[in-house]
PDB file of N, CA and C in Angstrom:
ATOM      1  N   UNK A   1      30.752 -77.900  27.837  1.00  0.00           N
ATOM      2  CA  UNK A   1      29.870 -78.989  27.513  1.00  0.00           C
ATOM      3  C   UNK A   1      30.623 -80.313  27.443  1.00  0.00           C
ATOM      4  N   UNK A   2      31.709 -80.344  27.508  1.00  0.00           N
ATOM      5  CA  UNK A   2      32.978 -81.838  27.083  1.00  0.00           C
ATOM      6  C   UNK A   2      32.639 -81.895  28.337  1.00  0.00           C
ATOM      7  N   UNK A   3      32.888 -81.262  29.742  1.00  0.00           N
ATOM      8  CA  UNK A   3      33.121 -81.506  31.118  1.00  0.00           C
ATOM      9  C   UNK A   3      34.302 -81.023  31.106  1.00  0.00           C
ATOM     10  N   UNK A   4      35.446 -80.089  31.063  1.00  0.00           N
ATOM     11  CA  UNK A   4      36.454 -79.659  31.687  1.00  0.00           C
ATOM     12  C   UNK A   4      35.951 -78.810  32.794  1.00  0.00           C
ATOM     13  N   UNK A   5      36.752 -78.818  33.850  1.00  0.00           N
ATOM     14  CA  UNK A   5      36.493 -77.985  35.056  1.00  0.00           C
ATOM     15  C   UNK A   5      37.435 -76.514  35.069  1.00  0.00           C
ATOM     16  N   UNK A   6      38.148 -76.536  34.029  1.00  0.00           N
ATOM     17  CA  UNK A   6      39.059 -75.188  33.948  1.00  0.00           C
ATOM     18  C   UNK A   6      39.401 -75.361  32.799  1.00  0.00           C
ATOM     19  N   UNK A   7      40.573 -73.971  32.384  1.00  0.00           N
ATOM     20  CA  UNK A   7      41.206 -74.097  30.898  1.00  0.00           C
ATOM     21  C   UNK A   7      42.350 -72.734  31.501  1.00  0.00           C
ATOM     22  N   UNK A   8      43.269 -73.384  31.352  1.00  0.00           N
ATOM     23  CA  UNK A   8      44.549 -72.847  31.535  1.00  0.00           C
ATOM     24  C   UNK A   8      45.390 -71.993  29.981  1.00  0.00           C
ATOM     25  N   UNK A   9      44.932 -70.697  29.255  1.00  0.00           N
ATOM     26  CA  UNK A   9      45.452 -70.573  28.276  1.00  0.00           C
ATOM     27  C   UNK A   9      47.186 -69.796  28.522  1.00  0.00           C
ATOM     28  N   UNK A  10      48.082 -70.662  28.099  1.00  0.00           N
ATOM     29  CA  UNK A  10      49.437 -70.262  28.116  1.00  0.00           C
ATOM     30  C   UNK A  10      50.106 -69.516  27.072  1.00  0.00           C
ATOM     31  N   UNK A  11      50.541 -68.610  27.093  1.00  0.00           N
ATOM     32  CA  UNK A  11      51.909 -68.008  26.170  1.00  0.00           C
ATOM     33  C   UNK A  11      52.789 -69.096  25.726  1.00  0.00           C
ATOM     34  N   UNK A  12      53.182 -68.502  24.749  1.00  0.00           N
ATOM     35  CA  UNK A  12      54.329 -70.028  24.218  1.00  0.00           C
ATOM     36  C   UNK A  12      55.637 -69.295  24.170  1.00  0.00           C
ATOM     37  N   UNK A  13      55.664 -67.922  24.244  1.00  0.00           N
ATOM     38  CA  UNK A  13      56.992 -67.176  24.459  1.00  0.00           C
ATOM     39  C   UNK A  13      57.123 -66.061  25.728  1.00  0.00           C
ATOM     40  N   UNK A  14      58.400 -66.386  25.786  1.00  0.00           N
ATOM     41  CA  UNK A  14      59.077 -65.200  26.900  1.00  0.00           C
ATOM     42  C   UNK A  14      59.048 -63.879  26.698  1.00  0.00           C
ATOM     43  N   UNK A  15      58.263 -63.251  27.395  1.00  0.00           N
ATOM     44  CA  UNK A  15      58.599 -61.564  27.804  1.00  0.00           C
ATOM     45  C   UNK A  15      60.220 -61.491  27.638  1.00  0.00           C
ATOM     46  N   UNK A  16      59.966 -60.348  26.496  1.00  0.00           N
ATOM     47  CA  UNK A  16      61.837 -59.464  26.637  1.00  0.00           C
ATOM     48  C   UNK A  16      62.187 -59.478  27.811  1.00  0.00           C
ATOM     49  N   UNK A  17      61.391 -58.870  28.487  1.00  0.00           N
ATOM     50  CA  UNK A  17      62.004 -58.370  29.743  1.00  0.00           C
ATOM     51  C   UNK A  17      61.697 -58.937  31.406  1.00  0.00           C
ATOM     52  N   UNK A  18      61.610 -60.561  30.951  1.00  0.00           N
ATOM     53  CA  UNK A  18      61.181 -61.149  31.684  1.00  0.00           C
ATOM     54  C   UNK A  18      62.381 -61.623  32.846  1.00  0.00           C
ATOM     55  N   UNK A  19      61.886 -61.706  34.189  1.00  0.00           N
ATOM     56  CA  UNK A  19      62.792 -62.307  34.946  1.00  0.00           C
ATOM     57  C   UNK A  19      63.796 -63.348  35.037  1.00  0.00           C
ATOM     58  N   UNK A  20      64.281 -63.942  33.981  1.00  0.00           N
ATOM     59  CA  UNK A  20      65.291 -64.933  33.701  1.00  0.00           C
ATOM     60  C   UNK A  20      64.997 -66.475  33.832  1.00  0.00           C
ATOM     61  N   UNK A  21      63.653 -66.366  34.927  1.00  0.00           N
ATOM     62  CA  UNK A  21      63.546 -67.915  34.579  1.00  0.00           C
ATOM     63  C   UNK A  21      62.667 -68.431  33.755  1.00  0.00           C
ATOM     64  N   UNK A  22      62.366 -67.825  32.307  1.00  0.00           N
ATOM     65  CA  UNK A  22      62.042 -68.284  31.407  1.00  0.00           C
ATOM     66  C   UNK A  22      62.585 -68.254  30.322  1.00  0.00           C
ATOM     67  N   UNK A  23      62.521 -69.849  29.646  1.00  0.00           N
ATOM     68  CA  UNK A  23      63.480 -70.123  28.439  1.00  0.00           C
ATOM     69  C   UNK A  23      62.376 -70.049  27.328  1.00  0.00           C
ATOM     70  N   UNK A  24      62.967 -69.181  26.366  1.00  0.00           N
ATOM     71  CA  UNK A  24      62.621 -69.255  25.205  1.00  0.00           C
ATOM     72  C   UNK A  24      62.543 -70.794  24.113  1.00  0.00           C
ATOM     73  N   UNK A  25      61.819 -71.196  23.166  1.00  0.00           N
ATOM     74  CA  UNK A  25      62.038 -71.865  22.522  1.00  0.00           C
ATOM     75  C   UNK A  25      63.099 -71.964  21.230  1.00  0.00           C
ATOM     76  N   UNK A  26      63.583 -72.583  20.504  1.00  0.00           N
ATOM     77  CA  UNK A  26      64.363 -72.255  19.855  1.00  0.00           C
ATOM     78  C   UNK A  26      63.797 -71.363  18.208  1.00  0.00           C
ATOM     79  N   UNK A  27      64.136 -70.715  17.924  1.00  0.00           N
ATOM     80  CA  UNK A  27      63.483 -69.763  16.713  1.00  0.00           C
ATOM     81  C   UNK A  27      62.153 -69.759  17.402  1.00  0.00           C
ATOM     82  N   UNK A  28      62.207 -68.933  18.509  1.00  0.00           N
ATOM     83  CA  UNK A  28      60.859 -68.092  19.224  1.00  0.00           C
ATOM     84  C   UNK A  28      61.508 -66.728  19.053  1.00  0.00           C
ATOM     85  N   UNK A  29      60.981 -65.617  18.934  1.00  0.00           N
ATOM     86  CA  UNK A  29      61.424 -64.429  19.463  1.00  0.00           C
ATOM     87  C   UNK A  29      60.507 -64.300  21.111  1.00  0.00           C
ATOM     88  N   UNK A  30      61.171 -63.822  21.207  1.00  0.00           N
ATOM     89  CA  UNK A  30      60.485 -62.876  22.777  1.00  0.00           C
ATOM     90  C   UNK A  30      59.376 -62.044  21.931  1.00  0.00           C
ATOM     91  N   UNK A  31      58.741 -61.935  23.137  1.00  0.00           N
ATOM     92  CA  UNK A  31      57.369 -61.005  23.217  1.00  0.00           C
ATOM     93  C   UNK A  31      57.427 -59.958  24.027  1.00  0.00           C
ATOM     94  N   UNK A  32      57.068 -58.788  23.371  1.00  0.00           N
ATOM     95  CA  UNK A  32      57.144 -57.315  24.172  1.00  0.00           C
ATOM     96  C   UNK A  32      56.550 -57.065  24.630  1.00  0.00           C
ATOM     97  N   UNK A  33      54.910 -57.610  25.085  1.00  0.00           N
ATOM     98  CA  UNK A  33      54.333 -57.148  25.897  1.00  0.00           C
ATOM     99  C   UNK A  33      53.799 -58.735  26.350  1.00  0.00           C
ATOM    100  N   UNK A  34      53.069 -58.242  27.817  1.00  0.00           N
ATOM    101  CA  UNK A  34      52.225 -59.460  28.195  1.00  0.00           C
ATOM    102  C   UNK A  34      51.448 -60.075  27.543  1.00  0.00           C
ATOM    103  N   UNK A  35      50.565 -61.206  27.806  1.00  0.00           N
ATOM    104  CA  UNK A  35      49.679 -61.619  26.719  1.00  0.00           C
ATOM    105  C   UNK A  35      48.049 -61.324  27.005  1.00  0.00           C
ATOM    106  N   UNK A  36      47.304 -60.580  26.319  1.00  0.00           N
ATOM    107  CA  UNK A  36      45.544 -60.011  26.904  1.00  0.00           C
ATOM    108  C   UNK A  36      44.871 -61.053  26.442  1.00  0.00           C
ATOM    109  N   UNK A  37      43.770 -61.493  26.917  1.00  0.00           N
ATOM    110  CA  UNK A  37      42.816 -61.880  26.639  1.00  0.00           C
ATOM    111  C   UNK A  37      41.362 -60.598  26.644  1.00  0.00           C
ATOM    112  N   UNK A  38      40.621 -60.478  25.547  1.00  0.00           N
ATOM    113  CA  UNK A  38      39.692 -60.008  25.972  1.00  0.00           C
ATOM    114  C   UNK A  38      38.308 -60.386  25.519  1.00  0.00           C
ATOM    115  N   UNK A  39      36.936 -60.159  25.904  1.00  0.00           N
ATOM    116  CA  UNK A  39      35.950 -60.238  25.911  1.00  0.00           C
ATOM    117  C   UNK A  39      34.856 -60.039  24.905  1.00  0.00           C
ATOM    118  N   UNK A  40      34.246 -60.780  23.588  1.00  0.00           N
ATOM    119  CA  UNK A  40      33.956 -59.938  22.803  1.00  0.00           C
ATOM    120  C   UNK A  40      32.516 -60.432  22.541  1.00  0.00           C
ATOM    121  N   UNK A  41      31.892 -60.664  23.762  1.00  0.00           N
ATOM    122  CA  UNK A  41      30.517 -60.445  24.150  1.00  0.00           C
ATOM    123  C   UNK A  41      29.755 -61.824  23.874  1.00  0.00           C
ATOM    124  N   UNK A  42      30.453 -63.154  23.064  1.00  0.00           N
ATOM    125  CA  UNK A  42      29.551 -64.353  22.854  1.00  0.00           C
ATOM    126  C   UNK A  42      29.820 -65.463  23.186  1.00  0.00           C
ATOM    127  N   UNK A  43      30.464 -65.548  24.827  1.00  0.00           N
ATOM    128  CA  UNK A  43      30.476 -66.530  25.159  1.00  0.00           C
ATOM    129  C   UNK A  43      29.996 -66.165  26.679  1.00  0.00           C
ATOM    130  N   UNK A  44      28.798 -65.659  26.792  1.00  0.00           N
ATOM    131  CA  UNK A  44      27.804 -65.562  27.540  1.00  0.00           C
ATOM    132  C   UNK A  44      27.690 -67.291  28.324  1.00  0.00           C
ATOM    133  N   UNK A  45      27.156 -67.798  27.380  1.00  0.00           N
ATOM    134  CA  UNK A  45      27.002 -69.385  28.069  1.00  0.00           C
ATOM    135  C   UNK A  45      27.827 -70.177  28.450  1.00  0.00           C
ATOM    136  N   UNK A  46      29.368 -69.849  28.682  1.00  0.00           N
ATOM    137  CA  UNK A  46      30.294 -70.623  29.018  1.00  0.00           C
ATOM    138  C   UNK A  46      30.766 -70.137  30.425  1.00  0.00           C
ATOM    139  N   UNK A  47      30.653 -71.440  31.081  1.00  0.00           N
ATOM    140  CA  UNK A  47      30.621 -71.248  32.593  1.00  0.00           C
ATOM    141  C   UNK A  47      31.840 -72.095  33.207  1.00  0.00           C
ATOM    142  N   UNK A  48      33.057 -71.627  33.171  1.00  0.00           N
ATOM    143  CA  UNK A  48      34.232 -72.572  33.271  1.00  0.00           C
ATOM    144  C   UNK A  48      35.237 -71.525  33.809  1.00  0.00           C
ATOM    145  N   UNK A  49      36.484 -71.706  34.694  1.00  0.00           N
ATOM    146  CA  UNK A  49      37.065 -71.691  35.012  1.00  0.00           C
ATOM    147  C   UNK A  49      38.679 -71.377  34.495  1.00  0.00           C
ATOM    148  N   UNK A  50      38.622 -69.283  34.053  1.00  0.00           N
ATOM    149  CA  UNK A  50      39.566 -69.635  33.098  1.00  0.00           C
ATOM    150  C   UNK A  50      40.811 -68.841  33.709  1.00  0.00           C
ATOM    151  N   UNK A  51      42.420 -69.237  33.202  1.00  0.00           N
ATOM    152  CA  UNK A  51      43.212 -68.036  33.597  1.00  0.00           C
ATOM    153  C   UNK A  51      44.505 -67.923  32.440  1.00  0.00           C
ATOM    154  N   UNK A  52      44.777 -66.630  32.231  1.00  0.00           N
ATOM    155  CA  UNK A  52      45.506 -66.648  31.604  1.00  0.00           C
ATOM    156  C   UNK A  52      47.080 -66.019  31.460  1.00  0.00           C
ATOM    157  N   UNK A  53      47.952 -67.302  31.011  1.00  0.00           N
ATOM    158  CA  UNK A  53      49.457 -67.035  32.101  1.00  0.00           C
ATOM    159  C   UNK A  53      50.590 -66.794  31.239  1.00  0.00           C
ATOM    160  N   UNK A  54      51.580 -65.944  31.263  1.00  0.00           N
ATOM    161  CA  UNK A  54      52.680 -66.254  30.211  1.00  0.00           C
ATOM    162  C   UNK A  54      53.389 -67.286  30.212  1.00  0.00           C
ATOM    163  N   UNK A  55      54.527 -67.595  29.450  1.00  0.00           N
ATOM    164  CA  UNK A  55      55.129 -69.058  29.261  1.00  0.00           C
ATOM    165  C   UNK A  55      56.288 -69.035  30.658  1.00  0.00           C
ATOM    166  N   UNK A  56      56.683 -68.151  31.236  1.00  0.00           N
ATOM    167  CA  UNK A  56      57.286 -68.936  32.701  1.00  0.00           C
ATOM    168  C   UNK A  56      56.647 -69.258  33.749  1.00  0.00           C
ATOM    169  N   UNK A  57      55.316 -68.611  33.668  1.00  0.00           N
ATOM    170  CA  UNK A  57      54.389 -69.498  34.864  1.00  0.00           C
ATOM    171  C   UNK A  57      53.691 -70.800  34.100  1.00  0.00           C
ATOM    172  N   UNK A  58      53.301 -70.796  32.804  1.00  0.00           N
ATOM    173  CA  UNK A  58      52.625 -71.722  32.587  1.00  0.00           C
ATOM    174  C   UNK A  58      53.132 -72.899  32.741  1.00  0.00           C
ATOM    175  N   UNK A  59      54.792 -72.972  32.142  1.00  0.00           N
ATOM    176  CA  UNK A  59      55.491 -74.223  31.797  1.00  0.00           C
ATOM    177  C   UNK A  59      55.642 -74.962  32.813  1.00  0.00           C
ATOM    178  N   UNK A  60      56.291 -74.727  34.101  1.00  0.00           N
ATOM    179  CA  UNK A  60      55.948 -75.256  35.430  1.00  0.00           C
ATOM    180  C   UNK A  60      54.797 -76.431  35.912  1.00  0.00           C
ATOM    181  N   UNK A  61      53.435 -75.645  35.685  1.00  0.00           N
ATOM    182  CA  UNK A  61      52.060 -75.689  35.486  1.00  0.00           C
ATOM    183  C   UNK A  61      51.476 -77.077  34.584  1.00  0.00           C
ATOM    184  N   UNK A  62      52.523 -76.508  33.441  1.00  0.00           N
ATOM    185  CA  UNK A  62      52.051 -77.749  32.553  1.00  0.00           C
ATOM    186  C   UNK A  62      53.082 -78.902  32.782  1.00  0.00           C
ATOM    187  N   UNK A  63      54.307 -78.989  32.375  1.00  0.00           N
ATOM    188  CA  UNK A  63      55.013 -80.510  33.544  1.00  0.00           C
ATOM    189  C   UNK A  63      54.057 -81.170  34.626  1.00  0.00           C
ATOM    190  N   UNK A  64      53.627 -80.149  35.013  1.00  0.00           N
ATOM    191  CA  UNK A  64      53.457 -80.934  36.852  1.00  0.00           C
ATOM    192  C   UNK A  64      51.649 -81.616  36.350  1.00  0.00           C
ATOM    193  N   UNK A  65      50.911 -81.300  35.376  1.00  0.00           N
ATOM    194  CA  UNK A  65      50.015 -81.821  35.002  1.00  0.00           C
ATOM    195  C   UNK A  65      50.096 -82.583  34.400  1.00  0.00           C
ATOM    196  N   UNK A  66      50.574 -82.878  33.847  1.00  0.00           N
ATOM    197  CA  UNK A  66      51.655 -83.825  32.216  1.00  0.00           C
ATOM    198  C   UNK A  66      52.503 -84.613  33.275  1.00  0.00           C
ATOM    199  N   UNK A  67      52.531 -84.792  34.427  1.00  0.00           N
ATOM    200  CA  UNK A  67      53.690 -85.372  35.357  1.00  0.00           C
ATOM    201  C   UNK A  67      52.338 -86.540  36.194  1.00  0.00           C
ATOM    202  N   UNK A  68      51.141 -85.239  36.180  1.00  0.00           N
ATOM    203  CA  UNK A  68      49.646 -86.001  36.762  1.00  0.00           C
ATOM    204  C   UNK A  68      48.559 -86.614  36.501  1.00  0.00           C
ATOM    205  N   UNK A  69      49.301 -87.054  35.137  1.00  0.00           N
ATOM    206  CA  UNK A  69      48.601 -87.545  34.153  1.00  0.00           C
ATOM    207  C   UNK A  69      46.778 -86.403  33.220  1.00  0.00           C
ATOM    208  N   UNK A  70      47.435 -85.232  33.720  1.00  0.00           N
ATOM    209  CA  UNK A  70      46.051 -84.686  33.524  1.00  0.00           C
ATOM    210  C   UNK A  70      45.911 -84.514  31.850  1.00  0.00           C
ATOM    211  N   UNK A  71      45.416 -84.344  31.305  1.00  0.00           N
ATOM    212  CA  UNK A  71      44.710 -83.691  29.800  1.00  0.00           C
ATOM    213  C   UNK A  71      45.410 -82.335  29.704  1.00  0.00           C
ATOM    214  N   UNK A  72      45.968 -82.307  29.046  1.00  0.00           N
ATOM    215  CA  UNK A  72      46.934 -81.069  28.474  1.00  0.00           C
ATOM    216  C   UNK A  72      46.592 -81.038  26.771  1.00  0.00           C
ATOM    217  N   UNK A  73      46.144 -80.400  26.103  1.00  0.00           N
ATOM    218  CA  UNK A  73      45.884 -79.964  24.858  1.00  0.00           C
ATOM    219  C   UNK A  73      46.895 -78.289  24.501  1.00  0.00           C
ATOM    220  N   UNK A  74      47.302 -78.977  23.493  1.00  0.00           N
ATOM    221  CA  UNK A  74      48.163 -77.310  23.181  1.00  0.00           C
ATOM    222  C   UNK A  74      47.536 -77.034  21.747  1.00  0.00           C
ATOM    223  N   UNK A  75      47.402 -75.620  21.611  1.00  0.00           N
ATOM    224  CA  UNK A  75      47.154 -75.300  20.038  1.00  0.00           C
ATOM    225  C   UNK A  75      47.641 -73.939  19.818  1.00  0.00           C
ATOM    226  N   UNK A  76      48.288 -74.090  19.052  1.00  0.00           N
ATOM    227  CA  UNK A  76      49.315 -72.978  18.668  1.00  0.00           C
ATOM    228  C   UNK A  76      48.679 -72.243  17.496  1.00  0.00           C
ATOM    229  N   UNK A  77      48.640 -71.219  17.150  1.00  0.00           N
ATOM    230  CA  UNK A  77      48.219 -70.216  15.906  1.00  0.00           C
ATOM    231  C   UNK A  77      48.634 -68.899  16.063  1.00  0.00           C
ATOM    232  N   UNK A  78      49.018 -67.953  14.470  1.00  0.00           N
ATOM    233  CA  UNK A  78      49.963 -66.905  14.705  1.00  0.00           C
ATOM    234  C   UNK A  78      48.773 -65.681  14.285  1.00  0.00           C
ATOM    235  N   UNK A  79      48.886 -64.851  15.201  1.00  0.00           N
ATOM    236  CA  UNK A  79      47.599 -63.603  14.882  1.00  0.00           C
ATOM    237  C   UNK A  79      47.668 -62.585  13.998  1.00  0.00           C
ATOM    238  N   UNK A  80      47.072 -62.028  13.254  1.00  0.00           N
ATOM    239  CA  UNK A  80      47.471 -60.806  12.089  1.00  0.00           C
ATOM    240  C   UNK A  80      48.505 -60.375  12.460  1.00  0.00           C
ATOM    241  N   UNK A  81      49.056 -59.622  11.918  1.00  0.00           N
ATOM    242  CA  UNK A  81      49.331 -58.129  12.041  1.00  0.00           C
ATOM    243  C   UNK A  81      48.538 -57.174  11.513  1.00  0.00           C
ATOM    244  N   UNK A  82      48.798 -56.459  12.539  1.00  0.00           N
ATOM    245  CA  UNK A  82      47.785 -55.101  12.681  1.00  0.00           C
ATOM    246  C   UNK A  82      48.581 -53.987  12.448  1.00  0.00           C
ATOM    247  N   UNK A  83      48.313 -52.889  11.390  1.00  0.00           N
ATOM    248  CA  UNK A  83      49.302 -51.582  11.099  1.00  0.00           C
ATOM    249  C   UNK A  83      48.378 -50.710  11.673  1.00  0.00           C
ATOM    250  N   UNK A  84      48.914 -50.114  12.483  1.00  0.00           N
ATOM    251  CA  UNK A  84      47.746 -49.003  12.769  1.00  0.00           C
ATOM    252  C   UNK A  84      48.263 -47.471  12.323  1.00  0.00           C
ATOM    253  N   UNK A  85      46.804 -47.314  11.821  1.00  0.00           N
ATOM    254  CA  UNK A  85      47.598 -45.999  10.978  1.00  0.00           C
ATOM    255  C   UNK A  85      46.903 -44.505  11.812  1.00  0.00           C
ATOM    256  N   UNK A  86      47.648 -43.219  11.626  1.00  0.00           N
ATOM    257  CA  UNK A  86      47.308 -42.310  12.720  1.00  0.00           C
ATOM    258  C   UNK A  86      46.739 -41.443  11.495  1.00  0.00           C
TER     259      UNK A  86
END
C-alpha cells in the first residue's frame, strides 16, 4: 500500500559454512543454518515482490542500491529461543 515494487529480506549473518566471501560482522556469530521464511496464512492481500537472501548475496545487493540511490530500510530483531523437548 506505501508503493514498493519489491522487498528484499536479508540475513545479517554468515553461514558457518559459508563459501568465504562473506564477512561476518564484528560480535556476530555465524549462523548454522540458512535463513526460512515461512507462510502463516495472513497476508493473503499482499501482492509484492518478495525474496529472501543470506548476508553474502544480500550485501553486494544492498551497496549497489545504496550506491543507486534506492530506499534501503534495515530492521534488525533477535527471535526466541525455542527448546524443543522430545
Amino acid at each position: 500500500m506505501a508503493g514498493a515494487v519489491a522487498v528484499i529480506i536479508a540475513d545479517d549473518r554468515c553461514l558457518c559454512y559459508g563459501s568465504g566471501f562473506c564477512a561476518s560482522d564484528e560480535n556476530i556469530d555465524c549462523e548454522a543454518a540458512e535463513p526460512l521464511m515461512t507462510d502463516d496464512g495472513s497476508g493473503n492481500d499482499i501482492k509484492i515482490l518478495s525474496l529472501i537472501v543470506d548476508k553474502g548475496e544480500a550485501d553486494p545487493i544492498k551497496a549497489e542500491l545504496v550506491k543507486n540511490g534506492t530506499v534501503v530500510i534495515e530492521i534488525s530483531f533477535e527471535l526466541p529461543t525455542i527448546d524443543f523437548v522430545s
